[in-house]
C-alpha atoms as a PDB file:
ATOM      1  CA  UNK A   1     115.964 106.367 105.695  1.00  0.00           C
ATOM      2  CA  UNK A   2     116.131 109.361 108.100  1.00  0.00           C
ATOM      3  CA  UNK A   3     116.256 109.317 111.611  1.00  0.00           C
ATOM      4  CA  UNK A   4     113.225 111.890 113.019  1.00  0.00           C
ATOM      5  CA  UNK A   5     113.167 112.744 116.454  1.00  0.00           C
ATOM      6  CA  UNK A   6     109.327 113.312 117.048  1.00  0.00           C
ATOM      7  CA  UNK A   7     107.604 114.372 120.237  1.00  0.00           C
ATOM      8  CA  UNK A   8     106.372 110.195 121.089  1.00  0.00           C
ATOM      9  CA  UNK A   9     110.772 109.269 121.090  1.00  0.00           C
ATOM     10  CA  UNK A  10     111.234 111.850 123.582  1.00  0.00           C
ATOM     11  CA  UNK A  11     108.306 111.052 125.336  1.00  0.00           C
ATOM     12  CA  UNK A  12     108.850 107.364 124.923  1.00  0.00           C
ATOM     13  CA  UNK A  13     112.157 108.238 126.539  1.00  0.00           C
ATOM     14  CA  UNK A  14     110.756 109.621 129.745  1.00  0.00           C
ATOM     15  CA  UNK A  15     108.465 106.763 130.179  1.00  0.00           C
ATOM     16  CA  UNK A  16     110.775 103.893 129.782  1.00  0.00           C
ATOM     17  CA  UNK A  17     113.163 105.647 132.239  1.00  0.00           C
ATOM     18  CA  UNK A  18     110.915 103.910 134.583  1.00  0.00           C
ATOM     19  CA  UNK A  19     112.180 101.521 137.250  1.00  0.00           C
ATOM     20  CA  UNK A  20     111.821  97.400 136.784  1.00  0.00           C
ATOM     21  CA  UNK A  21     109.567  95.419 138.359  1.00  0.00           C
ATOM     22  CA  UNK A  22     110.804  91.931 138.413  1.00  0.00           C
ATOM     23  CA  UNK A  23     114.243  91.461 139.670  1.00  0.00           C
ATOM     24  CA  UNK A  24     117.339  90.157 137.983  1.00  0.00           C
ATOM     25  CA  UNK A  25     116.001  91.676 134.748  1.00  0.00           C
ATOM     26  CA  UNK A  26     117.057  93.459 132.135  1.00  0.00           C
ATOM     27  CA  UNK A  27     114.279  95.290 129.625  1.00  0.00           C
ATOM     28  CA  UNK A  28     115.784  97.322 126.290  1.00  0.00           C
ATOM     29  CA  UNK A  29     112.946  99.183 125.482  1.00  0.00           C
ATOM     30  CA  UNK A  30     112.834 101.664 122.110  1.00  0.00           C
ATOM     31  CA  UNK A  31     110.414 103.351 120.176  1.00  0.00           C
ATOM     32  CA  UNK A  32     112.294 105.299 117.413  1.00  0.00           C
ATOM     33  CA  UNK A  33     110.717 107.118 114.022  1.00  0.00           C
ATOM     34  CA  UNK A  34     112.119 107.453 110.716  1.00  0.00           C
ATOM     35  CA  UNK A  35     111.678 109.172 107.664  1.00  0.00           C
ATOM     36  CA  UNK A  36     111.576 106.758 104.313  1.00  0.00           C
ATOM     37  CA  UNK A  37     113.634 109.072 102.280  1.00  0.00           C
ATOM     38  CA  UNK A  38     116.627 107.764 101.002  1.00  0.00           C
ATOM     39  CA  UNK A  39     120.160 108.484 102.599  1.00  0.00           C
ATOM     40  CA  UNK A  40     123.455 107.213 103.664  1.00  0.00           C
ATOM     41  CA  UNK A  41     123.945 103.113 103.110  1.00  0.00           C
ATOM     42  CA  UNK A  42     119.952 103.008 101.582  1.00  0.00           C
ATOM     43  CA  UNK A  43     121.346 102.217  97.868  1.00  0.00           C
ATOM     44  CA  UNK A  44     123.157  99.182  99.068  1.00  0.00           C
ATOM     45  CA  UNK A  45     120.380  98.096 101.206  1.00  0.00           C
ATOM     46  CA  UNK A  46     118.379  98.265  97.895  1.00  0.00           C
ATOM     47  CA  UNK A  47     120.943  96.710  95.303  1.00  0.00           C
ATOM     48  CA  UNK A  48     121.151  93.651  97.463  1.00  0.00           C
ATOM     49  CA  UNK A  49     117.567  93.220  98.161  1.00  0.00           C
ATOM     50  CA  UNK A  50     116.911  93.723  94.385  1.00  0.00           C
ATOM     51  CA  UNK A  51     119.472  90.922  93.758  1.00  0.00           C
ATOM     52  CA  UNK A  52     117.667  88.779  96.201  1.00  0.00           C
ATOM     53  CA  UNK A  53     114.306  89.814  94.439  1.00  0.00           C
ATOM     54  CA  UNK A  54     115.803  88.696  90.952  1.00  0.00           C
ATOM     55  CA  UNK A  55     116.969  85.590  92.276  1.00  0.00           C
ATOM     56  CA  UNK A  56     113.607  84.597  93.037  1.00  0.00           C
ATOM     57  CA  UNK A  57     112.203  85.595  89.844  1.00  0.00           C
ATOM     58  CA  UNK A  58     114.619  83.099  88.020  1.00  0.00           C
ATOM     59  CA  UNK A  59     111.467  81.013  88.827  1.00  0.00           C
ATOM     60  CA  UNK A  60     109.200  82.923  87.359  1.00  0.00           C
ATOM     61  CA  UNK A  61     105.763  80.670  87.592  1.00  0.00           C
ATOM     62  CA  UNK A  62     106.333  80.297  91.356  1.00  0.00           C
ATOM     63  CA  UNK A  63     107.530  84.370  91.700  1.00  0.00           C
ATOM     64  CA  UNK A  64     104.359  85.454  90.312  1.00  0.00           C
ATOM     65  CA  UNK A  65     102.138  83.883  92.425  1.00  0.00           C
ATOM     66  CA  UNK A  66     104.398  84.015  95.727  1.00  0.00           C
ATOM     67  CA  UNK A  67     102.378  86.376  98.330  1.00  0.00           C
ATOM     68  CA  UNK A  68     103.802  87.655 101.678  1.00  0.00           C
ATOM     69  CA  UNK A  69     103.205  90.096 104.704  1.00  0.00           C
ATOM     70  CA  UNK A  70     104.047  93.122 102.471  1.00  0.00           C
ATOM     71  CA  UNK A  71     101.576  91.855  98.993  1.00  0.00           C
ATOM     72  CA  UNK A  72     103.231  90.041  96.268  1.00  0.00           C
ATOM     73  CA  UNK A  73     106.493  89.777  95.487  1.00  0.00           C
ATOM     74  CA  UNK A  74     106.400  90.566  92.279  1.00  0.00           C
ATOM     75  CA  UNK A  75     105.060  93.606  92.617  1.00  0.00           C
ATOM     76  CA  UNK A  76     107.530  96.941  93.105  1.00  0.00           C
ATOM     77  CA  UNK A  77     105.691  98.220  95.575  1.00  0.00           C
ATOM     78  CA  UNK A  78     105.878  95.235  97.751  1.00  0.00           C
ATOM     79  CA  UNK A  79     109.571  95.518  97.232  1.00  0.00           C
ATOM     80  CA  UNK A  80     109.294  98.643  97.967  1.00  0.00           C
ATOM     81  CA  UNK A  81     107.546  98.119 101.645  1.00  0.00           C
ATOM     82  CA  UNK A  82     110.176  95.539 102.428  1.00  0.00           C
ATOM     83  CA  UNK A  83     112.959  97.954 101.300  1.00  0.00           C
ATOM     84  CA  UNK A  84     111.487 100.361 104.189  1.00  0.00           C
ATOM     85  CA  UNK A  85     111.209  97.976 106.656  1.00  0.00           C
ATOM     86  CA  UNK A  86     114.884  96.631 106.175  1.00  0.00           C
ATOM     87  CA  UNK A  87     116.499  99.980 106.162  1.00  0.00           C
ATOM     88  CA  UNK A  88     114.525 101.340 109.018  1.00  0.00           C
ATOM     89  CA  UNK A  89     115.902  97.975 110.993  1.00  0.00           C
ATOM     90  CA  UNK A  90     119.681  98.641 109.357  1.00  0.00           C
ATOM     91  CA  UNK A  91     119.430 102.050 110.673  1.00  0.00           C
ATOM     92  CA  UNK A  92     118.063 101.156 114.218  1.00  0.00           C
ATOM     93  CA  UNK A  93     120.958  98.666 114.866  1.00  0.00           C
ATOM     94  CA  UNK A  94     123.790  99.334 113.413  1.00  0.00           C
ATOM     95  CA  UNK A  95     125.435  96.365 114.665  1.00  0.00           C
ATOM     96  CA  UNK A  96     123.130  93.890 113.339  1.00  0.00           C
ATOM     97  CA  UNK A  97     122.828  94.096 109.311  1.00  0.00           C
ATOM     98  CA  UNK A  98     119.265  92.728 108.073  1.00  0.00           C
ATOM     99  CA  UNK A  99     120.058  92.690 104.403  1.00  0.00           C
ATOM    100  CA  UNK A 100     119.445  88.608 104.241  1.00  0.00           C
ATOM    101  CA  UNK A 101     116.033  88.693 106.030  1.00  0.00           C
ATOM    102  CA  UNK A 102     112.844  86.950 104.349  1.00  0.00           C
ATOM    103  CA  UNK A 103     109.676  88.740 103.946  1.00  0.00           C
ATOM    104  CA  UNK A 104     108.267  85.562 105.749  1.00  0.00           C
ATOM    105  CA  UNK A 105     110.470  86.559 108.655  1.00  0.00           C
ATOM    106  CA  UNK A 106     107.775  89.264 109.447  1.00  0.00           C
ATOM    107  CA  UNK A 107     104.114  89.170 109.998  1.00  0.00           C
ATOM    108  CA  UNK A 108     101.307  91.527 109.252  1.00  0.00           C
ATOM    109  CA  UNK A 109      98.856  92.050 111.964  1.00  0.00           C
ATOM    110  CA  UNK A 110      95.669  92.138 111.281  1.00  0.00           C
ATOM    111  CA  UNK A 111      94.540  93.983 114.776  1.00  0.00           C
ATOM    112  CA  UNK A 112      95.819  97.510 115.843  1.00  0.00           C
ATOM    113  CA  UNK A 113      94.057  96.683 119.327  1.00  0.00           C
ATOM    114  CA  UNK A 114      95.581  93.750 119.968  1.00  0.00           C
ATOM    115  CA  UNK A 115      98.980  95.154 119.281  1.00  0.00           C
ATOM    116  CA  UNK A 116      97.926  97.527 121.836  1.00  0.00           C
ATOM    117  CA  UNK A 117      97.248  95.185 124.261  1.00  0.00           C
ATOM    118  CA  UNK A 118     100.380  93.210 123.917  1.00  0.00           C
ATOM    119  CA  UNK A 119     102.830  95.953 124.308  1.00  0.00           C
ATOM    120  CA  UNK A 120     101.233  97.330 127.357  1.00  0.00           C
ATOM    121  CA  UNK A 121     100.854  93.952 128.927  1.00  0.00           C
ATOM    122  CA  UNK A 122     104.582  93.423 128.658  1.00  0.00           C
ATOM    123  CA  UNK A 123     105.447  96.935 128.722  1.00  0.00           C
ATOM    124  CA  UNK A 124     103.415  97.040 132.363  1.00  0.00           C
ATOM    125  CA  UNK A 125     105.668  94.083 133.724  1.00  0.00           C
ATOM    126  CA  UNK A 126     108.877  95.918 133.628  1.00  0.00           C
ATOM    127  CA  UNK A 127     108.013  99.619 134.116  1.00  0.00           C
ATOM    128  CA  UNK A 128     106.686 100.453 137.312  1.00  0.00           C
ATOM    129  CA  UNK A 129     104.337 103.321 136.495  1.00  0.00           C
ATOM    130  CA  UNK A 130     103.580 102.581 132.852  1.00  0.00           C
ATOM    131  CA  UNK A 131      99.994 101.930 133.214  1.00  0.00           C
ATOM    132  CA  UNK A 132      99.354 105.447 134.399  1.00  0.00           C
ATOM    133  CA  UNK A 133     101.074 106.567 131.355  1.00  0.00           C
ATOM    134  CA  UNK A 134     100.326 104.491 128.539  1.00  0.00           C
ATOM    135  CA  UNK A 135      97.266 106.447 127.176  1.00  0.00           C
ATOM    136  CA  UNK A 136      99.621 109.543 127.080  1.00  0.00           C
ATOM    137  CA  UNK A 137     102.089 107.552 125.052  1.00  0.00           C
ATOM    138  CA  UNK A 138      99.502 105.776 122.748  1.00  0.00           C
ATOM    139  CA  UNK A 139      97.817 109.148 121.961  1.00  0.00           C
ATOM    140  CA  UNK A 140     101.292 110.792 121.062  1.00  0.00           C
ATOM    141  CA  UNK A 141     102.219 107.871 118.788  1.00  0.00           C
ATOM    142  CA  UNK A 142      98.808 108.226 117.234  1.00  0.00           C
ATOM    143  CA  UNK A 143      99.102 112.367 117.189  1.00  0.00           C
ATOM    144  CA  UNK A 144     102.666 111.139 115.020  1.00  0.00           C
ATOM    145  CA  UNK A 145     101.558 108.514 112.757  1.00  0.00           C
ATOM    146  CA  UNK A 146      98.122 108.238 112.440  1.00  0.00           C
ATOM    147  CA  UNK A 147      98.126 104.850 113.672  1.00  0.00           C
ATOM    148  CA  UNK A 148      94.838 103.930 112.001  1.00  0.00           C
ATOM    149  CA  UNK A 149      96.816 104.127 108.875  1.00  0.00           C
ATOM    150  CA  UNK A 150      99.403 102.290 109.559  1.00  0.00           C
ATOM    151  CA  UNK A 151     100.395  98.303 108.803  1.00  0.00           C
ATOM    152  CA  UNK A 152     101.892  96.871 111.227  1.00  0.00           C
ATOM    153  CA  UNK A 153     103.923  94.046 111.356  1.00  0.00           C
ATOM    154  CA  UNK A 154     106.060  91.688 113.888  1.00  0.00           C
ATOM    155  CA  UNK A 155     109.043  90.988 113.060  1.00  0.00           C
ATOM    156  CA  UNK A 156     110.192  87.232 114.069  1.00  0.00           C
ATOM    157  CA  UNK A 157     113.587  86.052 112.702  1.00  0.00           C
ATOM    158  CA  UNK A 158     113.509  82.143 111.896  1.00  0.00           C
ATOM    159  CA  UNK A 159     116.526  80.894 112.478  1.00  0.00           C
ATOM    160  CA  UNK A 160     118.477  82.932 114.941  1.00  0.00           C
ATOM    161  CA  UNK A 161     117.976  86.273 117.180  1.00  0.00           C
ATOM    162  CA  UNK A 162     119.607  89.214 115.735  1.00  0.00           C
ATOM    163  CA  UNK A 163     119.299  90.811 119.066  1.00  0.00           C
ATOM    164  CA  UNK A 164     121.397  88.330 120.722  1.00  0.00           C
ATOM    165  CA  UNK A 165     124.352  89.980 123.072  1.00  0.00           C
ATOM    166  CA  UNK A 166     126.490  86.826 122.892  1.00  0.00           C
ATOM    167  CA  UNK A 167     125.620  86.022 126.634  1.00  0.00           C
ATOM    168  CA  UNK A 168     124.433  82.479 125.771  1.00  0.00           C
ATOM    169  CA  UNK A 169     121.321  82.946 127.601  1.00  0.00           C
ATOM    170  CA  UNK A 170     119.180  84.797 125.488  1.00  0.00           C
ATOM    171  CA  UNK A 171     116.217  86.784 125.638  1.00  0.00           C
ATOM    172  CA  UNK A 172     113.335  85.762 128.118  1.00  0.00           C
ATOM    173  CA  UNK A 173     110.897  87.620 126.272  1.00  0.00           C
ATOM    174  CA  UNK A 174     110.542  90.350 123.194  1.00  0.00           C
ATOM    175  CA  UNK A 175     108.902  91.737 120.570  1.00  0.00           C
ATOM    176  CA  UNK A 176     109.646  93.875 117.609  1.00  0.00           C
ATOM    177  CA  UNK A 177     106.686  95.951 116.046  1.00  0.00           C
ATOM    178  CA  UNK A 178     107.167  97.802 112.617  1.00  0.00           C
ATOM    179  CA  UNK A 179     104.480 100.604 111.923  1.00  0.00           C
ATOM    180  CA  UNK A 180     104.191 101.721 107.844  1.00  0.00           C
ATOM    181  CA  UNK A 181     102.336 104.880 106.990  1.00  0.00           C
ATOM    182  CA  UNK A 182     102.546 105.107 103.392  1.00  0.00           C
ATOM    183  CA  UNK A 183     101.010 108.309 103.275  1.00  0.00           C
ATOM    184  CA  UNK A 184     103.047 110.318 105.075  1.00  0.00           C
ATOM    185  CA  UNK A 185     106.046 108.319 104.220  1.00  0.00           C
ATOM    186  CA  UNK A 186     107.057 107.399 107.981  1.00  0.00           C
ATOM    187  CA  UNK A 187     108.097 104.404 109.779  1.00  0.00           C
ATOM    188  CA  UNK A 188     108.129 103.641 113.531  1.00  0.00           C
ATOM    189  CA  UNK A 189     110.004 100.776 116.082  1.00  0.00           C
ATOM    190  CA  UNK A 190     108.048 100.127 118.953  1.00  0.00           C
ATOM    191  CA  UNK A 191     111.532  97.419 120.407  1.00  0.00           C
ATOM    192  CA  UNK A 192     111.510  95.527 123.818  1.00  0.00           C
ATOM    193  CA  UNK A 193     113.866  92.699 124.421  1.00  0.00           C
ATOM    194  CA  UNK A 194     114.011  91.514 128.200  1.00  0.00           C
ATOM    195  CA  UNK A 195     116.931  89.720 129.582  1.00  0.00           C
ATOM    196  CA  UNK A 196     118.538  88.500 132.944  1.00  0.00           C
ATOM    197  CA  UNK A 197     121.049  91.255 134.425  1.00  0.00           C
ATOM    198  CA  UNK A 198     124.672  90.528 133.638  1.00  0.00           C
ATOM    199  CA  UNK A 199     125.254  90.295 137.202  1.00  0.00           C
ATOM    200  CA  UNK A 200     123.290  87.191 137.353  1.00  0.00           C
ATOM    201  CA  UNK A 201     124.286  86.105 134.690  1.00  0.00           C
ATOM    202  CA  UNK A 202     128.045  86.311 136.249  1.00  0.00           C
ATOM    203  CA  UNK A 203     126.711  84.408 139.200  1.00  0.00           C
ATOM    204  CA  UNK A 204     125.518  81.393 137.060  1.00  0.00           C
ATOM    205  CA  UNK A 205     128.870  81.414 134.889  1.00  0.00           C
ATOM    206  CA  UNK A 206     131.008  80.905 138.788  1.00  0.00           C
ATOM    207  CA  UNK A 207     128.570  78.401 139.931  1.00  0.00           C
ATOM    208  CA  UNK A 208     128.929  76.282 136.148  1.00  0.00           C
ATOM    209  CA  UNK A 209     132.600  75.619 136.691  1.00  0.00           C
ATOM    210  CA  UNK A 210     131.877  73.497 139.926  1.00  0.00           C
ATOM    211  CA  UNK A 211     128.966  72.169 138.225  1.00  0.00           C
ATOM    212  CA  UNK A 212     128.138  72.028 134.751  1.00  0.00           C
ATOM    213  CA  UNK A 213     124.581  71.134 134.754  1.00  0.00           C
ATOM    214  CA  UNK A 214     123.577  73.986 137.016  1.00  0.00           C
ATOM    215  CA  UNK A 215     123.305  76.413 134.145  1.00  0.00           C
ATOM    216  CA  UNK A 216     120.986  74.767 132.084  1.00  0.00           C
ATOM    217  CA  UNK A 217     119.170  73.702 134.999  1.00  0.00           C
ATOM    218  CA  UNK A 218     118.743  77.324 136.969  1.00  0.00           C
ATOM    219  CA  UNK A 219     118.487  79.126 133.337  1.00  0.00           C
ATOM    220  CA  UNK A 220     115.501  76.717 132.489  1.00  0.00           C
ATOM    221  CA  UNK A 221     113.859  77.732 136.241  1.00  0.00           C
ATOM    222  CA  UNK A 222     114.486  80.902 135.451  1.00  0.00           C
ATOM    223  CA  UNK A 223     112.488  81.461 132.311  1.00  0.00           C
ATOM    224  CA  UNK A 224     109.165  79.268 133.848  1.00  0.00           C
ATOM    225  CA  UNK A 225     109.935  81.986 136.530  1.00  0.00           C
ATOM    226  CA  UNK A 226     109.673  85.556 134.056  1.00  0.00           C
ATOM    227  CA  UNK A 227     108.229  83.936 130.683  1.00  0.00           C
ATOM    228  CA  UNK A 228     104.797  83.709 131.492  1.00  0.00           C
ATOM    229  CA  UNK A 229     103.322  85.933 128.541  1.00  0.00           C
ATOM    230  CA  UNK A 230     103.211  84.858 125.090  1.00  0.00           C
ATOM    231  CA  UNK A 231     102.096  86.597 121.643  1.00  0.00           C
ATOM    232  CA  UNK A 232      99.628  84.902 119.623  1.00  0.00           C
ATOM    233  CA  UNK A 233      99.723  86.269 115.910  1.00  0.00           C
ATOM    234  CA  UNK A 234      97.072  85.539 113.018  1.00  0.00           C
ATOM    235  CA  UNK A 235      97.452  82.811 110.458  1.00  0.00           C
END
């Protein structure tokens, strides 16, 4: 995978330089492209998901049939969608390594629009001017990767957040959007991960060691406070 710096990340750029809305609140927001042409750490990627894909084929009756966001698993180019995806995550954050993800650990949406709608709905709660900018940034990512022709999928890790800076808080709210155009061989991030600010997060830590319970007790406020928006996805 290739890094490409298109006209939507520098765009994207300018938009989310926006200030925050809600206070005490942090929002990483990325939309990056890439280029699925091999490069760099991309044959390891593949050697160890190609172990983990003959692993599961040590079952063969249950390999065949076995279905997921990116087609059948037995197929190669099923393998090779998730090989995409994977690298273009490895690549993105360098200090996370995605090698051990599922294919269940992603969904495929069914609904461009709705995709849409959920990014600028969250995107609109924590930059201050994105509504009158969002159809400027929807019709560059379009102009770039022909949205239309794209599958897109969530990404939502089962068992633990990648993401996670080690705070112990965690994130208040996020999502993680892969787009796949086949034909022209791209893929794009569209990344926002919201979290309390570090300096209130500073102020809890002080105020635990006279009282223990007040962390869980303020963090729990907190999130009925900010988390008020929540993705539904398609069975």
């Amino acid at each position: 995978m290739k890094y490409l710096e298109m006209p939507i990340v520098n765009l994207a750029q300018d938009i989310f330089a926006g200030v925050a809305n809600l206070p005490g609140i942090f929002a990483d927001i990325r939309l990056e492209t890439f280029s699925c042409k091999n490069a760099g750490d991309d044959k390891k990627v593949f050697h160890t998901l190609s172990a983990s894909f003959e692993e599961m084929a040590k079952s063969p009756s249950q390999f065949m049939v076995s279905t997921s966001p990116f087609g059948p698993i037995s197929e190669s180019s099923t393998q090779k969608s998730f090989f995409f995806i994977i690298s273009t995550l490895n690549l993105m954050f360098p200090e996370c390594d995605f090698c051990n993800l599922q294919p269940s650990e992603f969904h495929k949406e069914q609904d461009l629009m709705r995709v849409v709608h959920n990014i600028n709905s969250m995107l609109a709660r924590v930059l201050s001017d994105f509504q009158t900018r969002q159809q400027q940034l929807w019709n560059q990512f379009d102009a770039d990767m022909d949205l239309k022709e794209c599958n897109v999928y969530s990404f939502m890790p089962n068992e633990f957040d990648p993401f996670d800076d080690g705070s112990g808080v965690g994130a208040l709210w996020s999502f993680c959007y892969l787009f796949h155009n086949k034909k022209v061989k791209r893929v794009a991030v569209f990344f926002c991960r919201a979290t309390p600010q570090r300096k209130l997060i500073q102020s809890i830590d002080e105020m635990c060691e006279e009282d223990p319970e007040f962390f869980e007790e303020n963090i729990a406020s907190f999130r009925d406070q900010h988390t008020t928006f929540v993705m539904d996805f398609d069975d």
